[in-house]
Protein backbone atom coordinates (compact mmCIF):
# COMPACT_ATOMS: atom_id res chain seq x y z
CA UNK A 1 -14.77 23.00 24.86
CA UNK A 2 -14.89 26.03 22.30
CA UNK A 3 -14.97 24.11 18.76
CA UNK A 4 -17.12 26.64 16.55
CA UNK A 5 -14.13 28.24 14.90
CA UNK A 6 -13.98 28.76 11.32
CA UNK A 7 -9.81 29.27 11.09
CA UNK A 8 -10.41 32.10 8.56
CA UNK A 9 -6.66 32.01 9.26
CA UNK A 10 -6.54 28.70 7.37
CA UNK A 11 -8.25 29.04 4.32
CA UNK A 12 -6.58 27.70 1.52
CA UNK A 13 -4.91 25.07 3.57
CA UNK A 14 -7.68 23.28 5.20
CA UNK A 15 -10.86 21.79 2.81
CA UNK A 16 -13.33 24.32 1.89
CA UNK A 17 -16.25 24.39 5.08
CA UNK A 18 -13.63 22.63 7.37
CA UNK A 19 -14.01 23.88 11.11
CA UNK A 20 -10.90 24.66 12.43
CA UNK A 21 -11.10 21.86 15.52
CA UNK A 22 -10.71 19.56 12.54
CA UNK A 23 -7.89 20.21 10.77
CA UNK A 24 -5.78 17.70 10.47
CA UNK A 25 -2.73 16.63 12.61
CA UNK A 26 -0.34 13.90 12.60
CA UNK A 27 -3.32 11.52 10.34
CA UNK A 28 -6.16 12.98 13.31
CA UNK A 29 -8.72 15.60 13.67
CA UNK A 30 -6.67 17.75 15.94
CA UNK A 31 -10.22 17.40 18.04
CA UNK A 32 -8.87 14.04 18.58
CA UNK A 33 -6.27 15.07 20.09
CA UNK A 34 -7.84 17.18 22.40
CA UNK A 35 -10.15 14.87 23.98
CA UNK A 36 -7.80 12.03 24.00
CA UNK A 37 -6.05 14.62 26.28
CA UNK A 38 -8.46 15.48 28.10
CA UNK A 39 -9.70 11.67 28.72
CA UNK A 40 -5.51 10.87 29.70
CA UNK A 41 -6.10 13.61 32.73
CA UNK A 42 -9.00 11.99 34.36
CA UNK A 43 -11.86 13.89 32.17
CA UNK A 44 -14.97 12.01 31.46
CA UNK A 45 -17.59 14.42 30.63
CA UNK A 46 -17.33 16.43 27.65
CA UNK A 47 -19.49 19.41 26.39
CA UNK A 48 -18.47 20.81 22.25
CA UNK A 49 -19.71 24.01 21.88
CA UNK A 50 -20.02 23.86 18.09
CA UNK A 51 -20.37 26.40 15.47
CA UNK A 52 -18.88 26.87 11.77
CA UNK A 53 -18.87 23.36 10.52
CA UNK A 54 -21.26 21.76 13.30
CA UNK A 55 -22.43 18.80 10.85
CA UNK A 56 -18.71 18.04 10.38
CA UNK A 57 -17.61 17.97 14.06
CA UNK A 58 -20.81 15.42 14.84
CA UNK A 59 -20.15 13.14 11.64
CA UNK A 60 -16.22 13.22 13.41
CA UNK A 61 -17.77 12.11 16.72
CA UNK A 62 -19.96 9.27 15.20
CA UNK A 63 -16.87 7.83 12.92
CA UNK A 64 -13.82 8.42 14.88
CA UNK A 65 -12.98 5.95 18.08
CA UNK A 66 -12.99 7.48 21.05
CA UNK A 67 -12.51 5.91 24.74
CA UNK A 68 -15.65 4.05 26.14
CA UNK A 69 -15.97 5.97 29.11
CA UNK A 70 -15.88 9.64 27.58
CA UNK A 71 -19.35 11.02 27.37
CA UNK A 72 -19.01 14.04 24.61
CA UNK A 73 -22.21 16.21 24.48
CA UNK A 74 -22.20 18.49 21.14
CA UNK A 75 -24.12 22.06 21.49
CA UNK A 76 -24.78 24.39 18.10
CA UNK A 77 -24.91 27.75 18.71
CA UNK A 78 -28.38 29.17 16.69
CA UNK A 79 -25.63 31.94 15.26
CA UNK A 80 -22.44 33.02 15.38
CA UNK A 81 -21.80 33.85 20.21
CA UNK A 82 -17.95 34.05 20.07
CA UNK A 83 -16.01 32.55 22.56
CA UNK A 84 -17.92 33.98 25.40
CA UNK A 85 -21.28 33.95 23.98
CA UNK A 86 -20.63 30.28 23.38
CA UNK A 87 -19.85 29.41 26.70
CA UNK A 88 -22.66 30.67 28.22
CA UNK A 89 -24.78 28.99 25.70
CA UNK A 90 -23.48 25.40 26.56
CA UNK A 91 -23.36 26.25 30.39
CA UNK A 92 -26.72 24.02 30.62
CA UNK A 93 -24.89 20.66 29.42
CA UNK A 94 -22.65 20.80 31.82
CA UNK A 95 -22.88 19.76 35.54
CA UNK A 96 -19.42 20.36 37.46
CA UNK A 97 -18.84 23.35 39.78
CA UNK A 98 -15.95 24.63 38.44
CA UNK A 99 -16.23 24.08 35.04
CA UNK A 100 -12.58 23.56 32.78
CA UNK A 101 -13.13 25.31 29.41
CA UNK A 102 -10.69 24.20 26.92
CA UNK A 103 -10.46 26.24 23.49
CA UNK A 104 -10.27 24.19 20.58
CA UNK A 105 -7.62 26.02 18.31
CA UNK A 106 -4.98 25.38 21.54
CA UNK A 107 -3.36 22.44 22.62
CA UNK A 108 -0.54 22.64 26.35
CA UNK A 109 0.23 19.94 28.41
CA UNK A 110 -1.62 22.04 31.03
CA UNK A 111 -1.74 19.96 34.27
CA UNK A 112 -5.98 20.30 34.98
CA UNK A 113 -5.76 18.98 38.74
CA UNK A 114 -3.15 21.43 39.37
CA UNK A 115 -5.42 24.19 37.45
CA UNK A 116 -8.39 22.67 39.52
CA UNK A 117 -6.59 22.93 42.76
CA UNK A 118 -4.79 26.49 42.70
CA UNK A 119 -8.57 27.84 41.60
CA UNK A 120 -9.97 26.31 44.88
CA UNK A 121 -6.86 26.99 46.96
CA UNK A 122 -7.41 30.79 45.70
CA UNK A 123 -11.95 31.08 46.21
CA UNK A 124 -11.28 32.23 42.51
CA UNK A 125 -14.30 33.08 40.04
CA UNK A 126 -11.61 32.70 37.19
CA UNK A 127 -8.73 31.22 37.11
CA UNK A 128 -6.84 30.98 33.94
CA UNK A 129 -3.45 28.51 32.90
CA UNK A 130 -1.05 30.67 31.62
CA UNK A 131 2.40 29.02 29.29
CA UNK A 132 5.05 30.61 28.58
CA UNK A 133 6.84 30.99 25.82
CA UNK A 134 9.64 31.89 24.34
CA UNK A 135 8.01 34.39 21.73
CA UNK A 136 4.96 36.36 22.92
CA UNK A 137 4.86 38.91 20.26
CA UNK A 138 1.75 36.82 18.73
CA UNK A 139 -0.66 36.82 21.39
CA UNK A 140 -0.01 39.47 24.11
CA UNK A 141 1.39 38.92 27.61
CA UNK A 142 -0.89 38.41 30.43
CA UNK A 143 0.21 40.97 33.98
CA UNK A 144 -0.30 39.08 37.12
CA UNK A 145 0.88 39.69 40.58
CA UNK A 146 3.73 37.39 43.13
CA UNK A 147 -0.05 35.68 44.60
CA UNK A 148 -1.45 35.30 41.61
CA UNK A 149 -3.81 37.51 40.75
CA UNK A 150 -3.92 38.91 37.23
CA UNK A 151 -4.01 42.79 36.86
CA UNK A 152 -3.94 43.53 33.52
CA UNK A 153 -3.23 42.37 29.89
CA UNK A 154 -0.34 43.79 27.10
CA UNK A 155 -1.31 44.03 23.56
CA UNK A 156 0.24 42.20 20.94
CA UNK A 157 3.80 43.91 20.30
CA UNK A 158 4.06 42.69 16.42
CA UNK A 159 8.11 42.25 15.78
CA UNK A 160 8.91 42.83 19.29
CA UNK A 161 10.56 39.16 20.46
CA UNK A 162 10.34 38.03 23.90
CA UNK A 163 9.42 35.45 26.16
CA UNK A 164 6.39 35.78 28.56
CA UNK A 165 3.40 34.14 30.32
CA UNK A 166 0.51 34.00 27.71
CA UNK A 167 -3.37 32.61 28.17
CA UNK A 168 -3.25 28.98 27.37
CA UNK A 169 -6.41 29.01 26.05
CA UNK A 170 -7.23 26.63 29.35
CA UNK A 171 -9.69 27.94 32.33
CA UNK A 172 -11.23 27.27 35.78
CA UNK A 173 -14.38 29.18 36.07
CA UNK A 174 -17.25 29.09 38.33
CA UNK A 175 -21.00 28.09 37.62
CA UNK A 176 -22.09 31.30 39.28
CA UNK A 177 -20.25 33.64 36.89
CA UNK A 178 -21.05 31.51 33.93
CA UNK A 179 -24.80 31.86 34.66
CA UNK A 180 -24.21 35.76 34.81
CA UNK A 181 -22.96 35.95 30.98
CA UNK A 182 -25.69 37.61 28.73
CA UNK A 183 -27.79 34.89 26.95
CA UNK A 184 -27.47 34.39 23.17
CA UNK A 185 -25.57 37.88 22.76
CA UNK A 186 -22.26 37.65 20.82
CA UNK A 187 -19.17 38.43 23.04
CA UNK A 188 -15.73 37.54 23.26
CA UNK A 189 -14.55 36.14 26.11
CA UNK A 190 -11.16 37.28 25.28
CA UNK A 191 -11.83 40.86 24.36
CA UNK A 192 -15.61 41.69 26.20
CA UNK A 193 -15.59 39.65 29.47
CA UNK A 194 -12.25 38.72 31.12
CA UNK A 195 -11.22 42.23 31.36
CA UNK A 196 -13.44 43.35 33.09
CA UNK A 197 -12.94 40.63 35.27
CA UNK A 198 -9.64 42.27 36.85
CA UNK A 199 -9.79 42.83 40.57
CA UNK A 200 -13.04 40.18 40.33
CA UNK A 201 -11.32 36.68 41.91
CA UNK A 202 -9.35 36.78 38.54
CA UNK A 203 -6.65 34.57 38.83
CA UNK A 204 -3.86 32.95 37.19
CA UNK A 205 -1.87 29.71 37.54
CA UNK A 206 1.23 28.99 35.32
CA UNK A 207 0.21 25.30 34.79
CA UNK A 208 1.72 24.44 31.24
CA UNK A 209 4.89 24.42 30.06
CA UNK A 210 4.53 23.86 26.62
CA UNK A 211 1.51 25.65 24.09
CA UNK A 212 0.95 25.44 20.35
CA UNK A 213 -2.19 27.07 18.56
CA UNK A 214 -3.14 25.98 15.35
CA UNK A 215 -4.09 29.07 14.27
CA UNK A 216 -1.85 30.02 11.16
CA UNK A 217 -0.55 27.29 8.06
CA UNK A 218 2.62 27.74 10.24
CA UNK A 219 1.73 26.56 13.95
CA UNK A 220 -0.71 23.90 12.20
CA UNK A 221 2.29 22.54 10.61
CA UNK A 222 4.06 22.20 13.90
CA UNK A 223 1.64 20.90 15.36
CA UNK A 224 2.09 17.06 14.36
CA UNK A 225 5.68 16.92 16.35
CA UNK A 226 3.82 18.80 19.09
CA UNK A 227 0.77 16.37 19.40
CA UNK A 228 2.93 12.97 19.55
CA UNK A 229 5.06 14.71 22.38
CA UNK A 230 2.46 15.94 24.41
CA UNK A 231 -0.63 13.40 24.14
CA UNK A 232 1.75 10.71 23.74
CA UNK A 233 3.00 7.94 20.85
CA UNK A 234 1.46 5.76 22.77
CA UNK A 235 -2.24 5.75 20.71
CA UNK A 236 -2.89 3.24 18.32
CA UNK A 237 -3.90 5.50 15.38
């Protein structure tokens, strides 16, 4: 999981030095949430690739409860990797072939076998869960063919309202293509690696339905109503 964000975004609504992954939600971390997610879909292996407010994420992991069986391994970048660079520097805690990276600023109620099982189905390198929504206009709509495979990406289109497939912030990648990422060299996975990935066994799979990002004071503040619907009422918190 991506959890070195700062939420620059967020300043002025979250505690001076809070890390984005930790703003709250609903009387939680919104980390909480993620993981509790992630341990509700089978998940029991967990790698943090930390960042911006690394000492705060691990005092979060040795204070909050979290289930018995979850093992959650916490990485600090040396520096500031972006999402990419990040990745690659946590590839060596973790052991499945494909990996699932989750981004910690995202929450969908992303199905992970069904992500899992269309990358297989498809020999895929990449394979990312797309959501749509009904307003794209923030984050840029994703171009993909009938069988899947994406073939390009839209800008942002500030003002412009309509509904579209958008990243998820959720992936299936292999170990192979991990291990080819440039060591300890900032890049964005976003903006300097999945481009490039087009006509590469890039693929996408419409696996979740619903999306928020806690990105802006706005979407944080939805986010509350969001987590209780998607990870469930059902904690004791």
């Amino acid at each position: 999981m991506l959890a070195g964000g700062q939420g620059s975004r967020l300043r002025g609504v979250l505690p001076e030095g809070t890390p984005k992954v930790l703003a709250p939600v609903a009387d939680k971390p919104f980390l909480w949430w993620l993981l509790h997610q992630l341990h509700q879909q089978g998940i029991r292996r967990v790698a943090l690739a930390l960042g911006y407010g690394a000492a705060m994420v691990r005092e979060c992991l040795a204070t909050e409860s979290w289930p018995a069986d979850l093992a959650i391994d916490s990485v600090v970048e040396p520096g500031p990797l972006g999402t990419g660079g990040a990745l690659r520097f946590a590839f060596r805690h973790t052991k499945s072939d494909p990996i699932l990276l989750v981004n910690g600023d995202t929450l969908t109620d992303v199905d992970y076998g069904e992500l899992v099982a269309c990358h297989v189905r498809n020999h895929a390198t990449v394979t990312m869960a797309l959501a749509k929504v009904p307003d794209a206009s923030r984050y840029g709509l994703v171009e993909y063919s009938a069988n899947g495979v994406v073939t390009g990406f839209r800008e942002k289109e500030q003002g412009i309202m309509r509904p579209g497939p958008i990243n998820a912030g959720v992936y299936c990648v292999s170990r192979q293509w991990v291990s080819h990422i440039p060591v300890e060299k900032p890049l964005s996975l976003e903006r300097d690696v999945l481009p490039f990935m087009i006509g590469q066994g890039f693929f996408a799979c419409l696996a979740a339905h619903r999306f928020i990002d806690i990105g802006t004071p706005s979407s944080l503040r939805a986010a509350g109503e969001f987590v209780a619907q998607t990870v469930g009422a059902g904690h004791d918190h």
